[in-house]
Protein backbone atom coordinates (compact mmCIF):
# COMPACT_ATOMS: atom_id res chain seq x y z
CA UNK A 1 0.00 0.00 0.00
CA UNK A 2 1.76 3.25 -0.92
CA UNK A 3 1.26 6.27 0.92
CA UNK A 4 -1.88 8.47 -0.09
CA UNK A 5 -3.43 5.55 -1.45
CA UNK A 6 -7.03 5.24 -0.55
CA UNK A 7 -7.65 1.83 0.46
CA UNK A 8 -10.99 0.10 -0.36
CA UNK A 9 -12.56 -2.94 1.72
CA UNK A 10 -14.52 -5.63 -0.56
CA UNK A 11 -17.40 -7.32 1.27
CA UNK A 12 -17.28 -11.24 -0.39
CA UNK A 13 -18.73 -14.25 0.83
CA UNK A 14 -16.21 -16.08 3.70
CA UNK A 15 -14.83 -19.85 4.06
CA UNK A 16 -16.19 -22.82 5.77
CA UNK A 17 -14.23 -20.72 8.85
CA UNK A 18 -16.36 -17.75 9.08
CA UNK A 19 -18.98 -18.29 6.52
CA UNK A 20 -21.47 -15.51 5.93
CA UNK A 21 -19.34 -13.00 7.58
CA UNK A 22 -18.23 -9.83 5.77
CA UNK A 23 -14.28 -8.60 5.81
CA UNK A 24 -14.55 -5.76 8.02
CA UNK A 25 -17.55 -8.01 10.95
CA UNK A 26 -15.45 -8.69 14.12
CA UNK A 27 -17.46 -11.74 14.26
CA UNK A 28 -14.94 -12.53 10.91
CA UNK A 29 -11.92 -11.99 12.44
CA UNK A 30 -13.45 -14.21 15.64
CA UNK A 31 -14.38 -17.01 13.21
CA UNK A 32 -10.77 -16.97 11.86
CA UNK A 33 -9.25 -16.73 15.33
CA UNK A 34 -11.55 -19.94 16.28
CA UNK A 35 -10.16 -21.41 13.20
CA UNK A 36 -6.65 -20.84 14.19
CA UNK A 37 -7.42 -22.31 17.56
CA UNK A 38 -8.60 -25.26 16.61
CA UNK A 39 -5.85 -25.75 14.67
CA UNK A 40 -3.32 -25.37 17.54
CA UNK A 41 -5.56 -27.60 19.88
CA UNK A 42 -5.07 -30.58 17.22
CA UNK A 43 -1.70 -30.09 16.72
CA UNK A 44 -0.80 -29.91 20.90
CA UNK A 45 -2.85 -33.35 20.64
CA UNK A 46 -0.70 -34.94 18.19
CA UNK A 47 2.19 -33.89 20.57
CA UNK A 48 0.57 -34.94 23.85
CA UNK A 49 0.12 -38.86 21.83
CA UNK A 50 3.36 -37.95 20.70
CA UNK A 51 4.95 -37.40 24.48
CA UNK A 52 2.85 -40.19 25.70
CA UNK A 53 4.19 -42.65 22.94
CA UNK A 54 8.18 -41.71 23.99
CA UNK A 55 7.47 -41.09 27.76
CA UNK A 56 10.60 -42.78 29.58
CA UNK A 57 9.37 -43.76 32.73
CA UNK A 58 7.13 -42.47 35.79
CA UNK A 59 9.72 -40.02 37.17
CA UNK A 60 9.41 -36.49 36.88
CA UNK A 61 10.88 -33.16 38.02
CA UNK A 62 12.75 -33.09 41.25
CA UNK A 63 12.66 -36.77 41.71
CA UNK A 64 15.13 -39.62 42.86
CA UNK A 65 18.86 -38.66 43.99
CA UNK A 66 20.65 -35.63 41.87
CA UNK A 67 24.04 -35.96 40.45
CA UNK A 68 27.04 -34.42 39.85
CA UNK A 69 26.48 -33.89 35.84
CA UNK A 70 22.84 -32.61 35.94
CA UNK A 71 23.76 -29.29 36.44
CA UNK A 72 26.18 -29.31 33.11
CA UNK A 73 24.38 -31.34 30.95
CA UNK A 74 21.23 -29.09 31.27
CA UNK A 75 23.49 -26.24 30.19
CA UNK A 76 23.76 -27.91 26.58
CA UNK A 77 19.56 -28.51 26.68
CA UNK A 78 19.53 -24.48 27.65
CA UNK A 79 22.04 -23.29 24.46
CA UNK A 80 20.06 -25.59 22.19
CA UNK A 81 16.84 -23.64 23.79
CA UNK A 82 18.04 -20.02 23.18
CA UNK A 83 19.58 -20.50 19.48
CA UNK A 84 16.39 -21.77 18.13
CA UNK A 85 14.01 -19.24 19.78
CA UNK A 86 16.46 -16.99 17.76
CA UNK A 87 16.19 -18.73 14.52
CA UNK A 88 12.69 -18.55 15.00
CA UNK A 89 12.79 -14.91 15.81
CA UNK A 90 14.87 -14.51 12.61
CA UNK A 91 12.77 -16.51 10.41
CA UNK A 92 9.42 -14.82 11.20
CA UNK A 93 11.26 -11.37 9.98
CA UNK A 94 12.31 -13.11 7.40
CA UNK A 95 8.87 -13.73 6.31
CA UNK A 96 7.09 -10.80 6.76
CA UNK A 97 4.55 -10.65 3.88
CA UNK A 98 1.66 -10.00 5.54
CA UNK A 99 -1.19 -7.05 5.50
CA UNK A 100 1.10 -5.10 8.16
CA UNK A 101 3.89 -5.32 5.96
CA UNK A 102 4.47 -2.67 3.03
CA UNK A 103 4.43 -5.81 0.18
CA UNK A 104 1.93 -8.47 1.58
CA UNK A 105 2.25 -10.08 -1.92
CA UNK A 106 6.07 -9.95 -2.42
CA UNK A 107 8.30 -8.93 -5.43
CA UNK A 108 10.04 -6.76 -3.40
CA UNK A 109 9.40 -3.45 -2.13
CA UNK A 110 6.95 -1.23 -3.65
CA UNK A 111 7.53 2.52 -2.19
CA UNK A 112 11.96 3.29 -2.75
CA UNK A 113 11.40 5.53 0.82
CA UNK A 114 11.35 2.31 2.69
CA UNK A 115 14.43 0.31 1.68
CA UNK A 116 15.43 0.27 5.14
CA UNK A 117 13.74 -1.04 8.96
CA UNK A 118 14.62 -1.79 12.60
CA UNK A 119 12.77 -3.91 15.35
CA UNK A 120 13.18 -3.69 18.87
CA UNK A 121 11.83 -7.13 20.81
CA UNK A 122 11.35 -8.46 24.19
CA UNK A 123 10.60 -11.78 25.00
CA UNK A 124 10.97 -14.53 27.67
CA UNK A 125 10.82 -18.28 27.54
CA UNK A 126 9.71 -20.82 29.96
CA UNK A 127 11.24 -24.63 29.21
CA UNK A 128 10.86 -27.91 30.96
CA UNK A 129 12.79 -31.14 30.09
CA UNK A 130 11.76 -34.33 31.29
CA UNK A 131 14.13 -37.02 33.80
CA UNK A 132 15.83 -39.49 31.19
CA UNK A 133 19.14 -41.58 32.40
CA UNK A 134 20.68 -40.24 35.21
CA UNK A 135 19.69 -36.88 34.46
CA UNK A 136 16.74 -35.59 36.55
CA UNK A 137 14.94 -33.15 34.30
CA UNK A 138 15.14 -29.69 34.89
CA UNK A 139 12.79 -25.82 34.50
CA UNK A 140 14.43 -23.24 32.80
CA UNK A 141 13.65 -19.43 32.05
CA UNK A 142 14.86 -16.81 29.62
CA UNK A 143 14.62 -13.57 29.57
CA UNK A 144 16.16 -11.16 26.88
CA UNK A 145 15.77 -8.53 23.93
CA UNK A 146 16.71 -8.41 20.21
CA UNK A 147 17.23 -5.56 17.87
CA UNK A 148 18.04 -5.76 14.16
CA UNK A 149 18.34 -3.78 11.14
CA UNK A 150 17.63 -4.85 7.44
CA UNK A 151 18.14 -2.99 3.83
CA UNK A 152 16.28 -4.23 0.79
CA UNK A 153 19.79 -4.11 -1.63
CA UNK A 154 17.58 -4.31 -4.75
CA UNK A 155 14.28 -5.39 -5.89
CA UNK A 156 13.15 -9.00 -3.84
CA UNK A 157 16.47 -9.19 -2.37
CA UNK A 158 16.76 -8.00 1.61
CA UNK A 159 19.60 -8.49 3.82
CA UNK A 160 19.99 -7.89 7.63
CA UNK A 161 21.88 -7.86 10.84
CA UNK A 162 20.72 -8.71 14.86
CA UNK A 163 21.52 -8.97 18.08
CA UNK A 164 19.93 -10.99 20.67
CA UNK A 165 21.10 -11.45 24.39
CA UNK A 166 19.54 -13.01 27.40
CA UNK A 167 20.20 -14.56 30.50
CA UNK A 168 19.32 -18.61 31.18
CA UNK A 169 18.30 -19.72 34.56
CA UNK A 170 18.41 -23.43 34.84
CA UNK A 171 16.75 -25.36 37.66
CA UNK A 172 17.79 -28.19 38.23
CA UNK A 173 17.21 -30.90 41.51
CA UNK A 174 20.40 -30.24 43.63
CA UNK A 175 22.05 -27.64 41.18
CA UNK A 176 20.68 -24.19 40.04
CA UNK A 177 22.73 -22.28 36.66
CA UNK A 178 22.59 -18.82 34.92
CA UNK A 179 23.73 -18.02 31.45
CA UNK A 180 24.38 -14.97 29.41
CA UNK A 181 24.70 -15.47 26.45
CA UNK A 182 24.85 -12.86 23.52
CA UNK A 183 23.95 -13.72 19.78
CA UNK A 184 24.70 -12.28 16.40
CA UNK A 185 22.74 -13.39 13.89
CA UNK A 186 22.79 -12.51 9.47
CA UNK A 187 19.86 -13.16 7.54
CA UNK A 188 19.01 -12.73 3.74
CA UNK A 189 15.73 -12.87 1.92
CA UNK A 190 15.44 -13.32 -1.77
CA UNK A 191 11.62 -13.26 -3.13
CA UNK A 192 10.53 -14.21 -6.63
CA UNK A 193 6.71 -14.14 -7.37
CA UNK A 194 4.81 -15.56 -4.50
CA UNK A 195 8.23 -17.79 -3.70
CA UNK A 196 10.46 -16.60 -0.76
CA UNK A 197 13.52 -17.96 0.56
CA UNK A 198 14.97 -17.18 3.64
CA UNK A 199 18.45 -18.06 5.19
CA UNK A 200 20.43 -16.78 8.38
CA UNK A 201 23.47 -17.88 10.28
CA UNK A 202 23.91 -16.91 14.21
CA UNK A 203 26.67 -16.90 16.44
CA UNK A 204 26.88 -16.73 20.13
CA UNK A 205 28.84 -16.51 23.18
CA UNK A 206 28.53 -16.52 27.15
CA UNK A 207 28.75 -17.33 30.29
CA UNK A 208 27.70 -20.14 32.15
CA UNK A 209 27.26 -20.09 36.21
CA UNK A 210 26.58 -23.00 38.07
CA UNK A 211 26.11 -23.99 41.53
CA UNK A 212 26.03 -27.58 43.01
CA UNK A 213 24.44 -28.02 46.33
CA UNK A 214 25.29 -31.06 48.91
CA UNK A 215 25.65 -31.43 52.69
CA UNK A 216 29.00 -29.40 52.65
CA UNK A 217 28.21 -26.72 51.13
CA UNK A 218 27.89 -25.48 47.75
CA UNK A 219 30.83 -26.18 44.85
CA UNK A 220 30.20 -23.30 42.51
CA UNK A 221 32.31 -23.12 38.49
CA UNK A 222 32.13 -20.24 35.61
CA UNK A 223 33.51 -21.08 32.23
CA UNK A 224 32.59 -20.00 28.70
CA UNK A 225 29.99 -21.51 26.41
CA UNK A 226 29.73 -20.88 22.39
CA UNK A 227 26.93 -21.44 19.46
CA UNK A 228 26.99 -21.80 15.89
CA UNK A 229 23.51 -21.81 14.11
CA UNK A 230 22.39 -21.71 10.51
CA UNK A 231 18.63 -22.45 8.81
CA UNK A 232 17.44 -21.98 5.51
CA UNK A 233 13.27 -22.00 4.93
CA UNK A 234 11.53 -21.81 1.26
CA UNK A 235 7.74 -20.34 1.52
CA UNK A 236 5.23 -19.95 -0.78
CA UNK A 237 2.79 -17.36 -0.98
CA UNK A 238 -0.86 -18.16 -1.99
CA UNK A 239 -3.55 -15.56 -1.71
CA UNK A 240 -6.88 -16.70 -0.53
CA UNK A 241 -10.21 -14.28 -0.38
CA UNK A 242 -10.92 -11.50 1.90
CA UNK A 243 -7.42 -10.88 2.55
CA UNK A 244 -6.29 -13.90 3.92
CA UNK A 245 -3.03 -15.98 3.48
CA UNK A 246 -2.13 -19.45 3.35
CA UNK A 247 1.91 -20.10 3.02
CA UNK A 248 3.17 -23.70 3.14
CA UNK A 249 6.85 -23.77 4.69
CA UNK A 250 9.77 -26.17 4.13
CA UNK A 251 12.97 -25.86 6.68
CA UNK A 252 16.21 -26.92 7.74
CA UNK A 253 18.63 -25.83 10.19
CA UNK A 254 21.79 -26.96 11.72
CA UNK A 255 23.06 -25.64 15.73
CA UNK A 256 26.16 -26.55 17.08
CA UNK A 257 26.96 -25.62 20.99
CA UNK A 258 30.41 -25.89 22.77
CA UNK A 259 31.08 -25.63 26.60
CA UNK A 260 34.77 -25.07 27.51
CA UNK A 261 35.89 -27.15 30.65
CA UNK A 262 35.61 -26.53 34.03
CA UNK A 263 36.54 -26.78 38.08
CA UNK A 264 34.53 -25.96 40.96
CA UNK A 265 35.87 -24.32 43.82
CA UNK A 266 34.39 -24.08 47.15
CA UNK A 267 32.25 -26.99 49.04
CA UNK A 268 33.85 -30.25 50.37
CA UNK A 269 33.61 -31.56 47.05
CA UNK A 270 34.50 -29.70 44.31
CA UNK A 271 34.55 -31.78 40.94
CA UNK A 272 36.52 -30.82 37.57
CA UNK A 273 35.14 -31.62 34.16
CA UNK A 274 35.80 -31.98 30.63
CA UNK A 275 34.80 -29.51 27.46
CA UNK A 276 31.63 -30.49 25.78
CA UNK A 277 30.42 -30.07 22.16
CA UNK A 278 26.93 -30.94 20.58
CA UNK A 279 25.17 -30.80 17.25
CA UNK A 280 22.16 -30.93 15.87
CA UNK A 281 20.18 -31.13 12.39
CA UNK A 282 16.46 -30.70 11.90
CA UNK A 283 14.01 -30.48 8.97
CA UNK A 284 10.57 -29.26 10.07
CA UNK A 285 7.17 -29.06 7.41
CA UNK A 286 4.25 -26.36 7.46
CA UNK A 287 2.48 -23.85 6.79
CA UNK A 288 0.88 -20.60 8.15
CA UNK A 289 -2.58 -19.42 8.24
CA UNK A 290 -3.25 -15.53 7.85
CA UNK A 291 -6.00 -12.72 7.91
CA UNK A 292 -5.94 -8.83 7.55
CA UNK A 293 -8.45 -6.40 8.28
CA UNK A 294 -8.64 -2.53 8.29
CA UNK A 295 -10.00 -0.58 11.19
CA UNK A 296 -10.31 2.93 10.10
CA UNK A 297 -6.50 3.99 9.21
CA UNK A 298 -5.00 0.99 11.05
CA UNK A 299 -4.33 -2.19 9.28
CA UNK A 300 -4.18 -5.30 11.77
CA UNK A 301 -3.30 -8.90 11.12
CA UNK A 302 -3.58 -12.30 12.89
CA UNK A 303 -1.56 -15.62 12.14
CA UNK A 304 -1.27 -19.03 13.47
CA UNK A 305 1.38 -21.43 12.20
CA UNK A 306 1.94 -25.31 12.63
CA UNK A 307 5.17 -27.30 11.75
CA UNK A 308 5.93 -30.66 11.95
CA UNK A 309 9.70 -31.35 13.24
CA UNK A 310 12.27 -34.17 12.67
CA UNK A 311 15.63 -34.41 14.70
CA UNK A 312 17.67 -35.75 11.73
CA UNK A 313 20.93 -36.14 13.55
CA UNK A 314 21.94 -35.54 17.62
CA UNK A 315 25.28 -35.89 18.39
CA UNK A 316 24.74 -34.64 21.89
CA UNK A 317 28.64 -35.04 23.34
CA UNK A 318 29.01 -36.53 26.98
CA UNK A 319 30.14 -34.85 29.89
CA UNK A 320 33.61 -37.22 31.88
CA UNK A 321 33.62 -36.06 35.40
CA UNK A 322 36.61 -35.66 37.46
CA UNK A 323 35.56 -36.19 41.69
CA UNK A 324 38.69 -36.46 43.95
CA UNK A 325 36.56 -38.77 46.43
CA UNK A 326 36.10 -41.42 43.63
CA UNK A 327 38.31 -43.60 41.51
CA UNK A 328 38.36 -43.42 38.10
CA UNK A 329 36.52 -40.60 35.85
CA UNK A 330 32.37 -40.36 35.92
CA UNK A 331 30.50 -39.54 32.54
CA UNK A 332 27.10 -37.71 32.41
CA UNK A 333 25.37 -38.66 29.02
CA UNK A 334 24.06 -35.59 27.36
CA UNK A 335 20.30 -34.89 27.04
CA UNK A 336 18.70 -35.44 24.29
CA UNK A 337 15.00 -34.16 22.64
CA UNK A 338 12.33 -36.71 21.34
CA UNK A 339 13.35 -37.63 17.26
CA UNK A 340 9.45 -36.20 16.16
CA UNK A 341 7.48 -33.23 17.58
CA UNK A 342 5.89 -30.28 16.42
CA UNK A 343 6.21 -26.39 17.00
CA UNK A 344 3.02 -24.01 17.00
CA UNK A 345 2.64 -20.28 17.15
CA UNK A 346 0.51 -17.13 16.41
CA UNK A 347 1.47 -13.81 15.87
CA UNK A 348 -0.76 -10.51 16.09
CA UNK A 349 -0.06 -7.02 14.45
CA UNK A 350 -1.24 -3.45 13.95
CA UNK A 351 0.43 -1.12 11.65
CA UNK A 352 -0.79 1.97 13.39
CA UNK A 353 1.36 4.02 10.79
CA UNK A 354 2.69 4.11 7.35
CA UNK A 355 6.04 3.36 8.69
CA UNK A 356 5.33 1.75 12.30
CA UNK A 357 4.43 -1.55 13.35
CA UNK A 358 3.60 -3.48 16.65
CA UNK A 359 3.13 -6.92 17.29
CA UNK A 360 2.89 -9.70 19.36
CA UNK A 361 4.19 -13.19 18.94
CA UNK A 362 4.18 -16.73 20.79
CA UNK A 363 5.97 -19.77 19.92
CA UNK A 364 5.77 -23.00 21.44
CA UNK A 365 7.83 -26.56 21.39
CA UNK A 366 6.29 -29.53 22.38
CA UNK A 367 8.53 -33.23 22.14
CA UNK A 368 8.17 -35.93 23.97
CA UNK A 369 10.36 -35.28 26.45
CA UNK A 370 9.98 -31.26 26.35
CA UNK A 371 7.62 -28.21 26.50
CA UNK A 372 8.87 -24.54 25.45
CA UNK A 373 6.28 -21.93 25.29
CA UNK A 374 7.79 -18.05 24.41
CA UNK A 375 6.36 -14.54 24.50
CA UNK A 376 7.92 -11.69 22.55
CA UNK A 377 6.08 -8.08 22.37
CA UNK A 378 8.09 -5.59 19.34
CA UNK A 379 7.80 -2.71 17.15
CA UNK A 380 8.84 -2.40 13.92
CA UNK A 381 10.47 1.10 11.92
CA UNK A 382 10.34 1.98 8.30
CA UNK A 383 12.27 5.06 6.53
């Protein structure tokens, strides 16, 4: 929509979602919103047979006796966490053709005054990994911000920059953690017709904190930790009536963590242990469902979106304990996430100007042996 256009609404006839409704009838944009939730209730069912199907055993959080690796190997579980709520963060501004956006049907942009934009984001995370092995399970929170900055170079062709950092804390029975961690991330987008494909590489690096708890006292370490990220997803862009969207999505991404080794001071028992390194490879297949709607000047959209994900490859690298009180070395296997499971979302904006945007976003993980549900509020600048 370029600026002093005069935009028109079209009344037509709805879908089996909100039949009989006109574009502009709240009770539309209800229908679609029922729509979208029915669609997330069947696809946290599919994960709850899912979870049920690779359940490991009655124990749960904060059961049976901790030990000394459960602390560590959660930090690898927590890394994994934080680079893929950044992909995802990346991805979805990747992807930005909707009726907020200034080309909701893609070719690139359509007004030369906006070649360039900047978001500002806050989010938190709330994570919970199930008891498998020795390791006990653990709850972990994040909270952070992002900022980024993108230029479209030439006609479908956008490129970008971001920063994300946040602090981990890890709970863990008989251990508590904290990491910092601070992310870079570089994204492209190249758009062709109603085809889009988006890629972005991230890096990080932080601190990890952890404290071990036992009858003498606590045995506390600090060392570094380090990511490497990258994903690539192809979308496709098909227009359905009354403004709405429906964009089928194929992805892949590959994240790659590193924890440098470590000894604990303080306590009667202080343990020493060795560097750990862990990869990862997914492929995940979906789509996302989308409506507009004006309300007077303000243009405000709504989205729900569904994938399907498939753990190609874990290489999840085991931690080799060294405890002065016992002979011989230890090793703590590294945890691991379910091989199937699915991630849901939905996503609400309102461009309340020609060149500002505000939105709303949650993302959610469900596997068999974890459940990640995220929150991010942002704003979005065009000049």
């Amino acid at each position: 929509m370029k600026r002093g256009q005069t935009v028109r609404l079209e009344l037509r006839p709805a879908s089996a979602c909100g039949q009989g409704k006109s574009f502009g009838d709240v009770k539309w944009a209800a229908a679609w919103l029922r729509c979208g939730l029915i669609l997330f209730a069947a696809l946290v069912l599919t994960s709850a047979v899912s979870e049920q199907a690779a359940a490991q055993g009655p124990c749960t959080f904060n059961c049976g006796t901790p030990t000394n690796g459960s602390g560590f190997t959660s930090t690898q579980s927590s890394l994994f966490d934080v680079g893929s709520h950044f992909q995802t963060r990346l991805g979805a501004q990747m992807s930005y053709r909707d009726g907020t956006s200034f080309n909701p049907q893609g070719g690139g942009a359509d007004s030369p005054t906006d070649r360039y934009r900047t978001w500002f984001e806050g989010y938190g995370t709330a994570s919970k990994t199930d008891a498998q092995g020795s390791f006990l399970g653990d709850h972990r929170r994040v909270y952070g911000g992002i900022a980024g900055f993108g230029v479209t170079v030439t006609q479908g062709v956008t490129l970008g920059v971001s920063v994300d950092t946040g602090r981990t804390k890890i709970d863990v029975p008989g251990a508590a953690g904290r990491i910092d961690l601070t992310q870079m991330g570089f994204l492209g987008n190249f758009e062709r017709g109603p085809w889009n494909l988006g890629v972005t590489g991230i890096y990080g690096i932080g601190n990890v904190r952890s404290d071990r708890f036992d009858t003498g006292g606590t045995s506390s370490a600090s060392y570094l930790a380090h990511l490497w990220g990258t994903m690539a997803e192809l979308t496709y862009y098909v227009a359905l009536p009354n403004n709405s969207r429906f964009v089928p999505k194929l992805s892949a991404d590959w994240l790659q963590t590193r924890t440098n080794s470590f000894t604990e001071s303080g306590g009667t028992n202080p343990i020493s242990g060795s560097a750990v390194t862990s990869s990862r490879i997914r492929m995940m297949v979906g789509g996302e469902l989308g409506h507009s709607w004006l309300v007077g000047r303000q243009i405000f959209d709504f989205s729900v979106y569904a994938r399907l994900v498939n753990n190609l490859a874990q290489n999840i690298g085991d931690l080799v304990i060294s405890d002065p009180n016992v002979a011989g070395l230890q090793f703590a296997s590294g945890v691991r996430e379910s091989s199937q499971g699915a991630d849901a979302g939905a996503s609400f904006s309102v461009k309340v100007s020609p060149l500002t945007r505000l939105y709303a976003a949650y993302d959610g993980r469900f596997r068999g042996n974890l459940t990640s549900h995220s929150g991010s509020l942002g704003a979005e600048f065009r000049f």
